[in-house]
Every structure is written in C-alpha cells, then in structure tokens.
N, C-alpha and C. Protein backbone atom coordinates (compact mmCIF):
# COMPACT_ATOMS: atom_id res chain seq x y z
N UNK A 1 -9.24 2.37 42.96
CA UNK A 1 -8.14 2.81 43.80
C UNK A 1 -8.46 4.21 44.29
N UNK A 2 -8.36 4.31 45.54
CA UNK A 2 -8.58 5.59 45.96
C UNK A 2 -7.60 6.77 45.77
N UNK A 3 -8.01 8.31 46.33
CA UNK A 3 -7.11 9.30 45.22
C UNK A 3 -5.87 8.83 46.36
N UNK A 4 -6.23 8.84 47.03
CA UNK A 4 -4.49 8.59 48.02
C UNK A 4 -3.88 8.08 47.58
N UNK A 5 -4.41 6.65 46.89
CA UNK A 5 -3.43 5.37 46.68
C UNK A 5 -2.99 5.32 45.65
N UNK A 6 -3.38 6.56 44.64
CA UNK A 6 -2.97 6.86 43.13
C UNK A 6 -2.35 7.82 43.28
N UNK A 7 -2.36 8.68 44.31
CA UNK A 7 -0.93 9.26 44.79
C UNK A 7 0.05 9.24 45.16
N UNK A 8 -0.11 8.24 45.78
CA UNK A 8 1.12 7.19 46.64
C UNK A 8 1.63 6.21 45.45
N UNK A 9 1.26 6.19 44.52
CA UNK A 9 2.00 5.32 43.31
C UNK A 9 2.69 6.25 42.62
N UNK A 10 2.18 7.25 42.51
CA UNK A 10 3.03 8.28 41.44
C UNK A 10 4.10 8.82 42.57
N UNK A 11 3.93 9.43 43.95
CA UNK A 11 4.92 9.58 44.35
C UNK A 11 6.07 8.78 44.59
N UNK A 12 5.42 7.68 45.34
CA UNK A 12 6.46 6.28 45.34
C UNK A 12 7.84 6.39 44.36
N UNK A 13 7.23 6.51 43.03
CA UNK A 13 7.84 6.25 41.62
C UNK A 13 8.51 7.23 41.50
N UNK A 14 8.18 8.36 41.57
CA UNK A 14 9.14 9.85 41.84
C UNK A 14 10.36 9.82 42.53
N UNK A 15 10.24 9.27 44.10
CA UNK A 15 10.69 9.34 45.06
C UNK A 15 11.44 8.01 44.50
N UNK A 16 11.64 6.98 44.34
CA UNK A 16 12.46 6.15 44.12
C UNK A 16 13.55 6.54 42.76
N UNK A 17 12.42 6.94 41.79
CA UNK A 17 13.65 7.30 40.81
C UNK A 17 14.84 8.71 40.97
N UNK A 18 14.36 9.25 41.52
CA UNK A 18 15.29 10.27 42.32
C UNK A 18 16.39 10.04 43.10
N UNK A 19 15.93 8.76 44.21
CA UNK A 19 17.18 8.13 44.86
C UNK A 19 18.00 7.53 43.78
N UNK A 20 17.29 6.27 43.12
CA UNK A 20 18.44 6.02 42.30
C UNK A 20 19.27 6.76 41.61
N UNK A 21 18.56 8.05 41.03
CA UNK A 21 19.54 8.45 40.21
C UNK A 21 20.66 9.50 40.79
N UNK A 22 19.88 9.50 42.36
CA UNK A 22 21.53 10.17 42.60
C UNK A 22 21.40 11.70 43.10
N UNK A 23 20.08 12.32 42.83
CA UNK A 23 20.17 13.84 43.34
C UNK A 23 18.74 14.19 42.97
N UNK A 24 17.68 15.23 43.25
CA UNK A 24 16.65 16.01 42.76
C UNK A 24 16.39 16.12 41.57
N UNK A 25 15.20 16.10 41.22
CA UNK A 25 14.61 15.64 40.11
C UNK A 25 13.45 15.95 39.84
N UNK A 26 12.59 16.39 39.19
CA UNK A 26 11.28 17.29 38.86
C UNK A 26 11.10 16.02 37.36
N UNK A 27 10.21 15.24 37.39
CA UNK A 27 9.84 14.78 36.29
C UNK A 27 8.97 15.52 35.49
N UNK A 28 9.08 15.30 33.88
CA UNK A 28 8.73 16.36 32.85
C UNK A 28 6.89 15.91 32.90
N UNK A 29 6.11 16.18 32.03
CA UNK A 29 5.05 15.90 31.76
C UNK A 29 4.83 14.67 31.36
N UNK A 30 6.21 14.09 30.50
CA UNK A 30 6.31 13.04 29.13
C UNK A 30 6.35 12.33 30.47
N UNK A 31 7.22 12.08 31.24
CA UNK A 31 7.11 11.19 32.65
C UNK A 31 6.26 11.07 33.49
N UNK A 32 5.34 11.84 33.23
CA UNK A 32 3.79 12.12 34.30
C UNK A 32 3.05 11.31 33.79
N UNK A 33 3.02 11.27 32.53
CA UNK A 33 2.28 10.51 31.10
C UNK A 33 2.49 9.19 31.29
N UNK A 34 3.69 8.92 31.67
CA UNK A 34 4.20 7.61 31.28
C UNK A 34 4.04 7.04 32.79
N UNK A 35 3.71 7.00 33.47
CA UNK A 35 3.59 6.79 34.96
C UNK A 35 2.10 6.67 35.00
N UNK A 36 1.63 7.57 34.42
CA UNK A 36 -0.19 7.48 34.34
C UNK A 36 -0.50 6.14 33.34
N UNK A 37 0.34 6.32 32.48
CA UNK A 37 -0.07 4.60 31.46
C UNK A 37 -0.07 3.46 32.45
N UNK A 38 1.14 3.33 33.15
CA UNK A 38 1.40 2.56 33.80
C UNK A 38 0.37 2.04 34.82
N UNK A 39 0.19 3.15 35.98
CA UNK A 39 -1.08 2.81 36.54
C UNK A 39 -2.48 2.41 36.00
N UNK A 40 -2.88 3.08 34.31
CA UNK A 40 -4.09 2.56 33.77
C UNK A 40 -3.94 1.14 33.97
N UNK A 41 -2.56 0.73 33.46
CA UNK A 41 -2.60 -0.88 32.69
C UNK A 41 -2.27 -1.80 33.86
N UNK A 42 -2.37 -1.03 34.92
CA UNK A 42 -2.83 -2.06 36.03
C UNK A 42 -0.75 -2.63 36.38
N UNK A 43 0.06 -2.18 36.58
CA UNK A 43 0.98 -2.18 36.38
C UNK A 43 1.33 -2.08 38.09
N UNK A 44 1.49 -3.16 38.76
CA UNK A 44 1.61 -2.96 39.95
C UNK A 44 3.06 -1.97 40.90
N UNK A 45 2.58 -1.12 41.81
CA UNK A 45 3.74 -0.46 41.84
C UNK A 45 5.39 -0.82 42.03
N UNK A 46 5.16 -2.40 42.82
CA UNK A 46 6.43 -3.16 42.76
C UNK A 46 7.29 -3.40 41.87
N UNK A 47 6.35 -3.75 40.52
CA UNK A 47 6.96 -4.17 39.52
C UNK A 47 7.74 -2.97 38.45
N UNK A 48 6.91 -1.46 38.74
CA UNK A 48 7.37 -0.43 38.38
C UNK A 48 8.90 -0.05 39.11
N UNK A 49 9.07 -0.19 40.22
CA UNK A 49 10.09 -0.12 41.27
C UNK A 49 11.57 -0.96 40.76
N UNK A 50 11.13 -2.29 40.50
CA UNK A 50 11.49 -3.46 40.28
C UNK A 50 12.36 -3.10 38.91
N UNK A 51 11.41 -2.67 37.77
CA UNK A 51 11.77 -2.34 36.68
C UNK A 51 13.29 -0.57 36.32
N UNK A 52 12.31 0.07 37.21
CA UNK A 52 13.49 0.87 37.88
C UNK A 52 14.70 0.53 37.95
N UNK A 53 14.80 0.20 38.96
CA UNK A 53 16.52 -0.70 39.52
C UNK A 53 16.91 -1.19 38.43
N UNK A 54 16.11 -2.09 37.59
CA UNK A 54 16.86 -3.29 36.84
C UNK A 54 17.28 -2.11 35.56
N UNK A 55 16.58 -0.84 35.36
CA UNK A 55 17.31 0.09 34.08
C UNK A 55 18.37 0.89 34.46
N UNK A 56 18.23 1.05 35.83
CA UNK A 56 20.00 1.57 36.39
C UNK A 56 20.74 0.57 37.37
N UNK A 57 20.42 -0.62 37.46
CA UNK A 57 22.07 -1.58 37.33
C UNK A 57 21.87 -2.27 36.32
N UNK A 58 21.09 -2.21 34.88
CA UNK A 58 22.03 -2.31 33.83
C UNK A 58 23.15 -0.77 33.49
N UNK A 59 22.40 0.24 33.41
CA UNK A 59 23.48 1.49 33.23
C UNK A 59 24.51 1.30 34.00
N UNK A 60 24.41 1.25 35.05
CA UNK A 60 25.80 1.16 36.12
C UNK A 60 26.76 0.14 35.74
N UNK A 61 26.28 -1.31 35.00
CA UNK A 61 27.54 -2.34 34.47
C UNK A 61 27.77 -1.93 33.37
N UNK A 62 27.10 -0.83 32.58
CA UNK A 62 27.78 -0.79 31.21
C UNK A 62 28.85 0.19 31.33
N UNK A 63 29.48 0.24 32.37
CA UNK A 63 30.64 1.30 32.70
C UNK A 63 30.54 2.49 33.02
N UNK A 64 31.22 3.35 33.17
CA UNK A 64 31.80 4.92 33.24
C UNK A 64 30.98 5.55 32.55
N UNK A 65 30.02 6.20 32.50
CA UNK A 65 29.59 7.42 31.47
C UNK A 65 29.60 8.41 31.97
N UNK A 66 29.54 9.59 31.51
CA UNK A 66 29.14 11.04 31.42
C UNK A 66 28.20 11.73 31.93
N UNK A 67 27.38 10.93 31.24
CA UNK A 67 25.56 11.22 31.49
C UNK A 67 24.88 10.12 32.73
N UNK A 68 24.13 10.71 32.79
CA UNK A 68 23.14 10.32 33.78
C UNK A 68 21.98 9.86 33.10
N UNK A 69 20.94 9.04 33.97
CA UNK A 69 19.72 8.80 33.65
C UNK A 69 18.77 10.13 33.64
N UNK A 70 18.32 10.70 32.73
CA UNK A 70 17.44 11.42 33.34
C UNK A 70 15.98 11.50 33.19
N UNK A 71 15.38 10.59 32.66
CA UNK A 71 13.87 10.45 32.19
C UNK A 71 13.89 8.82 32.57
N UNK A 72 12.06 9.12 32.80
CA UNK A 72 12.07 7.57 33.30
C UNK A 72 11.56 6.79 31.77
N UNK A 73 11.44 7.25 30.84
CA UNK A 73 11.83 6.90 29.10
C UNK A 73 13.24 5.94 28.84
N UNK A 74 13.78 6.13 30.35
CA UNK A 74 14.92 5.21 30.08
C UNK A 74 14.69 4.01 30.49
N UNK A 75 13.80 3.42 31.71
CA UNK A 75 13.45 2.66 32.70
C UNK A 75 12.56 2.04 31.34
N UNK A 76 11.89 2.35 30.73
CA UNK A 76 10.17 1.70 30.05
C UNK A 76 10.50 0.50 29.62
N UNK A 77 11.40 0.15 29.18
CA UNK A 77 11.98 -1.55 28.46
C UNK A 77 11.88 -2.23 29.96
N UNK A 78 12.74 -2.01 30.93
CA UNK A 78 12.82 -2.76 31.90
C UNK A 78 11.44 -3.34 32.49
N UNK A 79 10.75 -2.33 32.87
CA UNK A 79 9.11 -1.89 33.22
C UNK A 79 8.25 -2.65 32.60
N UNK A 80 8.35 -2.64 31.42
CA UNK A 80 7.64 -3.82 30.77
C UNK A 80 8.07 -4.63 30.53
N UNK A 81 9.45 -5.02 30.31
CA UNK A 81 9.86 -6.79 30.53
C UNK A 81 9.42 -7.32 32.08
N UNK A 82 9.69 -6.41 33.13
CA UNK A 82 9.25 -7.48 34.29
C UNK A 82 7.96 -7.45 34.22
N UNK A 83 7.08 -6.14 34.13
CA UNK A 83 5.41 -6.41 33.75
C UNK A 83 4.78 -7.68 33.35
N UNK A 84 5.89 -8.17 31.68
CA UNK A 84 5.68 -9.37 31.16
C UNK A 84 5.87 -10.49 32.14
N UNK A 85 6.77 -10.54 32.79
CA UNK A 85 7.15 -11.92 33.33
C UNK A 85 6.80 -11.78 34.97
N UNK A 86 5.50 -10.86 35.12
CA UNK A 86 5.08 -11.07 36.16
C UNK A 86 3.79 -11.56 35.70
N UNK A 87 3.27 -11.00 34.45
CA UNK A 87 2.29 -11.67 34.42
C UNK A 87 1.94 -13.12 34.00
N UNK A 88 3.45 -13.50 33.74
CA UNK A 88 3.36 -14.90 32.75
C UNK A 88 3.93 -16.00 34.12
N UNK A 89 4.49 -15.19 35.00
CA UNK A 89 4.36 -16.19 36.71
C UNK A 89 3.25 -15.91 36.74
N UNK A 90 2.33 -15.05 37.46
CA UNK A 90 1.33 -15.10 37.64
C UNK A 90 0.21 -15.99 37.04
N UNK A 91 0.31 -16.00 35.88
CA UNK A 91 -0.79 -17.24 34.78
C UNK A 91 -0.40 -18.65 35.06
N UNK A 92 1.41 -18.65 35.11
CA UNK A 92 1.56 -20.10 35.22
C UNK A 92 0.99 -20.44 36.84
N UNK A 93 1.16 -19.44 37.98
CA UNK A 93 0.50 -20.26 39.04
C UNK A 93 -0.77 -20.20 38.93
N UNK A 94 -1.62 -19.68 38.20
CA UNK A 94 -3.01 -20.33 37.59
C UNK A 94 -3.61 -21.07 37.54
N UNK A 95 -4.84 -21.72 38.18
CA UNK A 95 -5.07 -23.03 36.90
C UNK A 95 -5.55 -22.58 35.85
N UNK A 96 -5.64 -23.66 34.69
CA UNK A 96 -5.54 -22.84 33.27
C UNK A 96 -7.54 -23.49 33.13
N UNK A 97 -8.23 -22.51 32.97
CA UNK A 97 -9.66 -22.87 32.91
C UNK A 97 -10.20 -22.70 31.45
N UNK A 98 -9.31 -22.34 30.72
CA UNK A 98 -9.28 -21.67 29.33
C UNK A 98 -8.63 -22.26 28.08
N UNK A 99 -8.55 -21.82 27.30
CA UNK A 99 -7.86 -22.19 26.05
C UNK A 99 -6.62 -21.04 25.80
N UNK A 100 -6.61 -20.05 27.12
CA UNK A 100 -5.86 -18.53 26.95
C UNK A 100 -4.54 -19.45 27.81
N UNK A 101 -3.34 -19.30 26.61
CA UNK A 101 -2.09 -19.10 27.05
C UNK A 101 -1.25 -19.13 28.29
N UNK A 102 -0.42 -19.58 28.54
CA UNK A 102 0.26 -18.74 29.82
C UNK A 102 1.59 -17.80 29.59
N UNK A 103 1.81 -17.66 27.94
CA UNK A 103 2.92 -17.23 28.02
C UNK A 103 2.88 -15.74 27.28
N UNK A 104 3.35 -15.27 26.50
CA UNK A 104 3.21 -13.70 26.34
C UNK A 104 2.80 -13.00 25.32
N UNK A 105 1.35 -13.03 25.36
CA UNK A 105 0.96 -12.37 24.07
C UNK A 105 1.55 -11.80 23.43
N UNK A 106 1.47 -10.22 23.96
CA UNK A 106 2.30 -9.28 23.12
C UNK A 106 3.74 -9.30 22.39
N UNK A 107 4.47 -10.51 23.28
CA UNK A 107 5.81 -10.40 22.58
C UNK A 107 5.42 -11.38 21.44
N UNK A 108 4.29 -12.61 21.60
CA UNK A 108 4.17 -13.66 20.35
C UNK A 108 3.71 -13.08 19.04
N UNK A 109 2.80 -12.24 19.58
CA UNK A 109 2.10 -11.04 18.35
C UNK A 109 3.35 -10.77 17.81
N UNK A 110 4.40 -9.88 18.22
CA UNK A 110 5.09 -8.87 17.73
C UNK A 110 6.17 -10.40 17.15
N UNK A 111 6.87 -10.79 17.32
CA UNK A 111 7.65 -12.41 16.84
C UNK A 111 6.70 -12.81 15.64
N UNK A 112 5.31 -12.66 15.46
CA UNK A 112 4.59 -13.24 14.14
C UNK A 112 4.94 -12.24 12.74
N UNK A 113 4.41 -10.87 13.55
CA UNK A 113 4.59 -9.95 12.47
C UNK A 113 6.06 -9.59 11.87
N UNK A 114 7.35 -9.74 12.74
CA UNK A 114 8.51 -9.88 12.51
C UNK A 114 8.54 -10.31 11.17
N UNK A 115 8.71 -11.88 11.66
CA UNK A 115 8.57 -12.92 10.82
C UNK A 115 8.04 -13.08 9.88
N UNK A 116 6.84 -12.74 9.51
CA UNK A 116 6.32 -12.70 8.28
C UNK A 116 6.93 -11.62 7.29
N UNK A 117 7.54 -10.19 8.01
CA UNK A 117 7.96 -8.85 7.49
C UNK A 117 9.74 -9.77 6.92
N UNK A 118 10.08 -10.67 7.41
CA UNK A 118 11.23 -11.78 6.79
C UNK A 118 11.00 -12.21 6.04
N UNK A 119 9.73 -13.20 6.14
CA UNK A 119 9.24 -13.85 4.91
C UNK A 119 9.53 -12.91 3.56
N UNK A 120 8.24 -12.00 3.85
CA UNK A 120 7.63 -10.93 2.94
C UNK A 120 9.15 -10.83 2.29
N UNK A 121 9.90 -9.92 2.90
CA UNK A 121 11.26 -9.18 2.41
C UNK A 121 11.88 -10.42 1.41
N UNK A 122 12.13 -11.69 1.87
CA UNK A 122 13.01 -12.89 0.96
C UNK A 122 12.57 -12.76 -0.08
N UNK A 123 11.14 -12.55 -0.40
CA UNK A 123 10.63 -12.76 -1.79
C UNK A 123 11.31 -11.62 -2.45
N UNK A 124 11.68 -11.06 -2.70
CA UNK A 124 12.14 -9.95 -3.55
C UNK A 124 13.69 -9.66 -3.40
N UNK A 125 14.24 -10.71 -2.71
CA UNK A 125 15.56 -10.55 -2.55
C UNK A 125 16.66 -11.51 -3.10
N UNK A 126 17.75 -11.00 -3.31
CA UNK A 126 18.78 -11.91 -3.79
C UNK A 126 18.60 -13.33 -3.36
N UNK A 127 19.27 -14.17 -3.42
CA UNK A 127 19.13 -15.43 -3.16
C UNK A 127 20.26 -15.67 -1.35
N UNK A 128 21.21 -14.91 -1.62
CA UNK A 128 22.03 -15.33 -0.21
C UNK A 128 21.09 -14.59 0.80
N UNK A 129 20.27 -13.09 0.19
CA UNK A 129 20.14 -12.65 1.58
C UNK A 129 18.78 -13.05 1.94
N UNK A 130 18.09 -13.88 1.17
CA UNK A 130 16.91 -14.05 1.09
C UNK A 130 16.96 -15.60 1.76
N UNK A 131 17.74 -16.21 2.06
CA UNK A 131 18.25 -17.68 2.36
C UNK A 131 18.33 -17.11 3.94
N UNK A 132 18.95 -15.63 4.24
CA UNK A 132 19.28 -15.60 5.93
C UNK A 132 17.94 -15.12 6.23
N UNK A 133 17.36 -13.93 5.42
CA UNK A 133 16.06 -13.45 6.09
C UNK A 133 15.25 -14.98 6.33
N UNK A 134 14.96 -16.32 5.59
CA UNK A 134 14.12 -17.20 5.82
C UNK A 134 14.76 -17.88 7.54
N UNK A 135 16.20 -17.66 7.32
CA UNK A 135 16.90 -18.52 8.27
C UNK A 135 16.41 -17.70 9.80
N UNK A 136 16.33 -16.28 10.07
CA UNK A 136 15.75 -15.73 10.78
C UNK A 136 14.72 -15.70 11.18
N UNK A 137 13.72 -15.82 10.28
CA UNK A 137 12.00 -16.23 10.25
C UNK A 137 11.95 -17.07 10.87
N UNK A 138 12.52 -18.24 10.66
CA UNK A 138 12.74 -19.75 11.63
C UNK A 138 13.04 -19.27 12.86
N UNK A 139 14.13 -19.22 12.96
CA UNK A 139 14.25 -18.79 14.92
C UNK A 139 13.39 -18.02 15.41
N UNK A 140 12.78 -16.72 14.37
CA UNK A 140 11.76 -16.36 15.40
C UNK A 140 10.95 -16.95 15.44
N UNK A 141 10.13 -17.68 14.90
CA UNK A 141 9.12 -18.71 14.88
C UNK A 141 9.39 -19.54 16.19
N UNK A 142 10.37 -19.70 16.36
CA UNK A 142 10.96 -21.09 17.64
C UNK A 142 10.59 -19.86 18.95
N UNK A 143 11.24 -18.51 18.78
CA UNK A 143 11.04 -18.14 19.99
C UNK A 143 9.81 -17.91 20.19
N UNK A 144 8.84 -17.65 19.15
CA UNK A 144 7.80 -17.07 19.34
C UNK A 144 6.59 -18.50 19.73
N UNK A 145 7.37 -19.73 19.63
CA UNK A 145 6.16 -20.75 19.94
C UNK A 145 6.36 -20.25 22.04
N UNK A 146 7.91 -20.40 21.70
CA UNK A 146 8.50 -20.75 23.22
C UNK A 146 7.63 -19.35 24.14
N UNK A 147 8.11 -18.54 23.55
CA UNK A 147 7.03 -17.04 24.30
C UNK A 147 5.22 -17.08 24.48
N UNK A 148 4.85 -18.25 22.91
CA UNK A 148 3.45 -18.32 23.33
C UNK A 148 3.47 -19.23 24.11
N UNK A 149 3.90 -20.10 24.95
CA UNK A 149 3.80 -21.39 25.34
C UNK A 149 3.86 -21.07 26.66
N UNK A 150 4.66 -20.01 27.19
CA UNK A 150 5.06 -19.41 28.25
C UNK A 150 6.57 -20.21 28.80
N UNK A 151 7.57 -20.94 28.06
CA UNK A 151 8.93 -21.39 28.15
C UNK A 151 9.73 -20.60 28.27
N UNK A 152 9.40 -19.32 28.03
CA UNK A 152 10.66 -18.58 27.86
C UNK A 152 10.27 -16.78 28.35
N UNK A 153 10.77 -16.54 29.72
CA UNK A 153 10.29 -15.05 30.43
C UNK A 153 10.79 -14.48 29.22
N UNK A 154 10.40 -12.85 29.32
CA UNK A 154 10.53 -11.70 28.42
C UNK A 154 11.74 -11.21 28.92
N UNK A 155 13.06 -11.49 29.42
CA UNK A 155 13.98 -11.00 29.08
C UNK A 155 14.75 -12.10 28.00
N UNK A 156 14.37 -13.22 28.15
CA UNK A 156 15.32 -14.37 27.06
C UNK A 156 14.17 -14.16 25.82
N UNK A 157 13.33 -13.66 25.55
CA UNK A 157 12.77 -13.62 24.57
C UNK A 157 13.18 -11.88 23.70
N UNK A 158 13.36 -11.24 24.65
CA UNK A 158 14.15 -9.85 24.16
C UNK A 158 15.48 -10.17 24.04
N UNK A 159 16.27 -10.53 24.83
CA UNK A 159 17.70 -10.97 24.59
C UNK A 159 17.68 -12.22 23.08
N UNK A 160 17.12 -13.17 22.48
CA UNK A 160 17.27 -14.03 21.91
C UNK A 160 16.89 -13.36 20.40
N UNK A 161 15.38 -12.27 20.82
CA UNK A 161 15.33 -12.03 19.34
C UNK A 161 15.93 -11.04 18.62
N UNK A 162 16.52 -10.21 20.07
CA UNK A 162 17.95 -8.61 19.66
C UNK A 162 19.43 -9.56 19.07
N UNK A 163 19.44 -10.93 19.57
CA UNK A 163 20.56 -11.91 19.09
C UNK A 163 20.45 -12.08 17.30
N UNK A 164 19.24 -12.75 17.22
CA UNK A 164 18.84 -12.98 15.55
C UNK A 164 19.34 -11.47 14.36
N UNK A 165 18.27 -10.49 15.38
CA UNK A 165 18.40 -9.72 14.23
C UNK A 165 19.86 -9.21 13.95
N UNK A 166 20.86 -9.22 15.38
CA UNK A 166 22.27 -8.49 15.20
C UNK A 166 22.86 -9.71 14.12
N UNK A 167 22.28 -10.34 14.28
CA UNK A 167 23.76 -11.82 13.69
C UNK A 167 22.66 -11.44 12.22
N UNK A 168 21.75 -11.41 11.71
CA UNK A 168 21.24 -10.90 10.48
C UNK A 168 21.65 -9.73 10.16
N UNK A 169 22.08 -8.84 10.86
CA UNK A 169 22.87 -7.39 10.24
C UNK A 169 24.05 -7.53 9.83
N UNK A 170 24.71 -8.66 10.88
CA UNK A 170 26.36 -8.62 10.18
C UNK A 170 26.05 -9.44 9.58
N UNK A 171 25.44 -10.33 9.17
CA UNK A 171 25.84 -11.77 7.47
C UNK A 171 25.31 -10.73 6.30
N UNK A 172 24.34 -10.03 6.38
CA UNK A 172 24.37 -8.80 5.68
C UNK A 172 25.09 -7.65 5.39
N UNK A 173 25.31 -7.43 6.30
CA UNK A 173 27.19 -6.21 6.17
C UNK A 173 28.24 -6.66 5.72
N UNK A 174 28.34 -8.24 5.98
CA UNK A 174 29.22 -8.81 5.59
C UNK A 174 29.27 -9.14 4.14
N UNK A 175 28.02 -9.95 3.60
CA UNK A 175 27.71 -10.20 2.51
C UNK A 175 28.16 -9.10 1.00
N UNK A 176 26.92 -8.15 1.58
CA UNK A 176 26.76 -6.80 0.59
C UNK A 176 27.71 -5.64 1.16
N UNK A 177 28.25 -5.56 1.99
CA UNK A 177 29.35 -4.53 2.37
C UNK A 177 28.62 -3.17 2.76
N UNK A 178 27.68 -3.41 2.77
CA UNK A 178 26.84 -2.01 3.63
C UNK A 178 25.87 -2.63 4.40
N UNK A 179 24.83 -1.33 4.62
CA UNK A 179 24.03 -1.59 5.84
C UNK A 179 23.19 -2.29 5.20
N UNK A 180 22.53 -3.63 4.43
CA UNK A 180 21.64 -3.96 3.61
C UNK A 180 20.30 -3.98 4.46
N UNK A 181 20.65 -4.69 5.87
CA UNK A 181 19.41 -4.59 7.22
C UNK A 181 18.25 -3.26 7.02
N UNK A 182 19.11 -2.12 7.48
CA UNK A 182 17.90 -0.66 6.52
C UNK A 182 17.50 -0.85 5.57
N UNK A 183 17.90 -0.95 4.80
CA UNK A 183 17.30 -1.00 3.46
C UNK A 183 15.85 -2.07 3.36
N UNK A 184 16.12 -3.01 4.39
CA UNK A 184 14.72 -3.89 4.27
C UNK A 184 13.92 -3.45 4.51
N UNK A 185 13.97 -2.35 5.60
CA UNK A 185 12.77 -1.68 6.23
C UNK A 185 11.96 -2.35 7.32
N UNK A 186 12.74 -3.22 8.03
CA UNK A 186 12.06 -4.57 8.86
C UNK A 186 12.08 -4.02 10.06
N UNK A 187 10.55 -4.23 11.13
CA UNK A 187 10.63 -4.06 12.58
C UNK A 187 11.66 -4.37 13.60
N UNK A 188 11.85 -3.66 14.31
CA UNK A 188 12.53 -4.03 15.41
C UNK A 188 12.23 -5.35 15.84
N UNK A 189 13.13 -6.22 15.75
CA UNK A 189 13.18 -8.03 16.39
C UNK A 189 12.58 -8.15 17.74
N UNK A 190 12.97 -7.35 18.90
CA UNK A 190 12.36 -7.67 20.57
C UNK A 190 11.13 -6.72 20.16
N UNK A 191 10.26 -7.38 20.82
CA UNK A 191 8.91 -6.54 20.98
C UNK A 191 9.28 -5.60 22.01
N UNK A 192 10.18 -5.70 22.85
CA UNK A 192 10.73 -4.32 23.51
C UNK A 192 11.38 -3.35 23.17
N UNK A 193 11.86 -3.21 22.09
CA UNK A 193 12.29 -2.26 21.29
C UNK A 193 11.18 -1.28 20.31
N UNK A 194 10.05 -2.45 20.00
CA UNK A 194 9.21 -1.76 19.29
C UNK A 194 8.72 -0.18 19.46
C-alpha cells in the first residue's frame, strides 16, 4: 500500500470518528496504535468505518448518557465482530480447496479454552455448581461447533456466549448468594470481550 493510501486510511478513520461523535477530536497515541493494528491485520477500511457506526448506534439506543464516546477503544468489539463476519462471508463465497474452515477461528479457539476452563473448574466444585459449570461447557461446545462450521456470524456467537455466561452468574448468585462466578476465575465467555 502506498504512503498515501496508508494515509488516507488513518485519516478516513479520524475524520469519520469525529463526525460521529459530534465535535473535534485529536486522537491519543493508544488510538494511533490501535488504527495501526488494524491496518497491519489487513482490516479493510470499510469494515473499520462499518464497525464505527455500529459502536455509536449501539451507544445512541442504550439511551441518554452524560458521556460521550471518546476513544476509538470504544469502537474495537464492533471492529472486530464485523472484521469476523466479513471474513467468514468472504470464505463462504469461496470455493473451499482446503480442509480450512469457513467459519471463525478465533472465536472457536477462544469457545474451546472457555470450556475446558468449565470443565477444569466442575472438578473441584460442589455438586450444584459443578452440574451448571458442565451445563455451560455444553452450550459452548454447540456454539463453538456452530462458529467453527461458519453457522453462526460473530455477533450471534458474542451475543449467545455473553447469554451462557450471564444466566451462569445468576444460578450462581442465586444458588450461593454471592458472586461465586469470580471466584472461579473463568475467561470472559465472547471472544470479544477477551
């Protein structure tokens, strides 16, 4: 890519997140950084744009606030969920010449290690809470075939596995009457949270 056209991505990205958010804006270093990842990993500028919007009209439906967006640290979930599910359209219009997937590595990786960090935890646990951590392991297992398989884009695979772990915090809060979830010490459920 020429220096223009790696200028014209970082400005682009400047210049758009500025409109959205509403007024002038000087991004920090940590945002210079994070804009430079982006372009390494081949992160097309649309989908950066794309990802944009979709992290401030979710802010904008979650009501009235105070605050503003002000780092594009807020945008990075969005950014890489559509990243994901551009690249997992992209594979499915593919032909498949390979034994490689069409559906989403990184979130199937992160759904294995979950899961096993469930497993792991049951063994050493009471019997009720060790019955939900297995019961959790299972669903992620289901999402994580559906994510390797490519059935299921990376927002129903972030939305489904932020579902498991909340409904595993309250049968646990509920159960033991505190936060028992911390105490496991278990990864974040969406590989977008990670």
């Amino acid at each position: 890519m020429s220096d223009s056209a790696h200028e014209q991505y970082f400005d682009r990205i400047e210049e758009h997140f500025g409109r959205r958010r509403g007024g002038p804006l000087v991004l920090s270093p940590k945002d210079w950084s994070l804009v430079e990842a982006w372009h390494k990993s081949g992160i097309p500028l649309k989908i950066v744009l794309r990802g944009i919007n979709q992290a401030f009209d979710r802010f904008t439906t979650s009501g009235p606030r105070p605050d503003r967006i002000n780092s594009l640290r807020y945008c990075e979930q969005e950014i890489q969920a559509a990243w994901e599910d551009y690249r997992g359209t992209y594979r499915l219009r593919q032909p498949r010449t390979g034994p490689e997937s069409a559906g989403l590595p990184t979130a199937s990786a992160h759904l294995r290690v979950v899961s096993t960090a469930c497993r792991s935890a049951a063994t050493n646990a009471h019997e009720t809470t060790a019955s939900r951590l297995l019961a959790a392991a299972a669903e992620l297992d289901e999402i994580e075939r559906a994510a390797a398989n490519g059935d299921l884009g990376a927002r129903s695979v972030d939305r489904r596995a932020n579902d498991v772990e909340s409904r595993l915090r309250s049968a646990l809060k509920s159960h033991a009457g505190t936060d028992g979830f911390n105490a496991l010490s278990l990864p974040p459920f969406s590989p977008y949270d990670a």
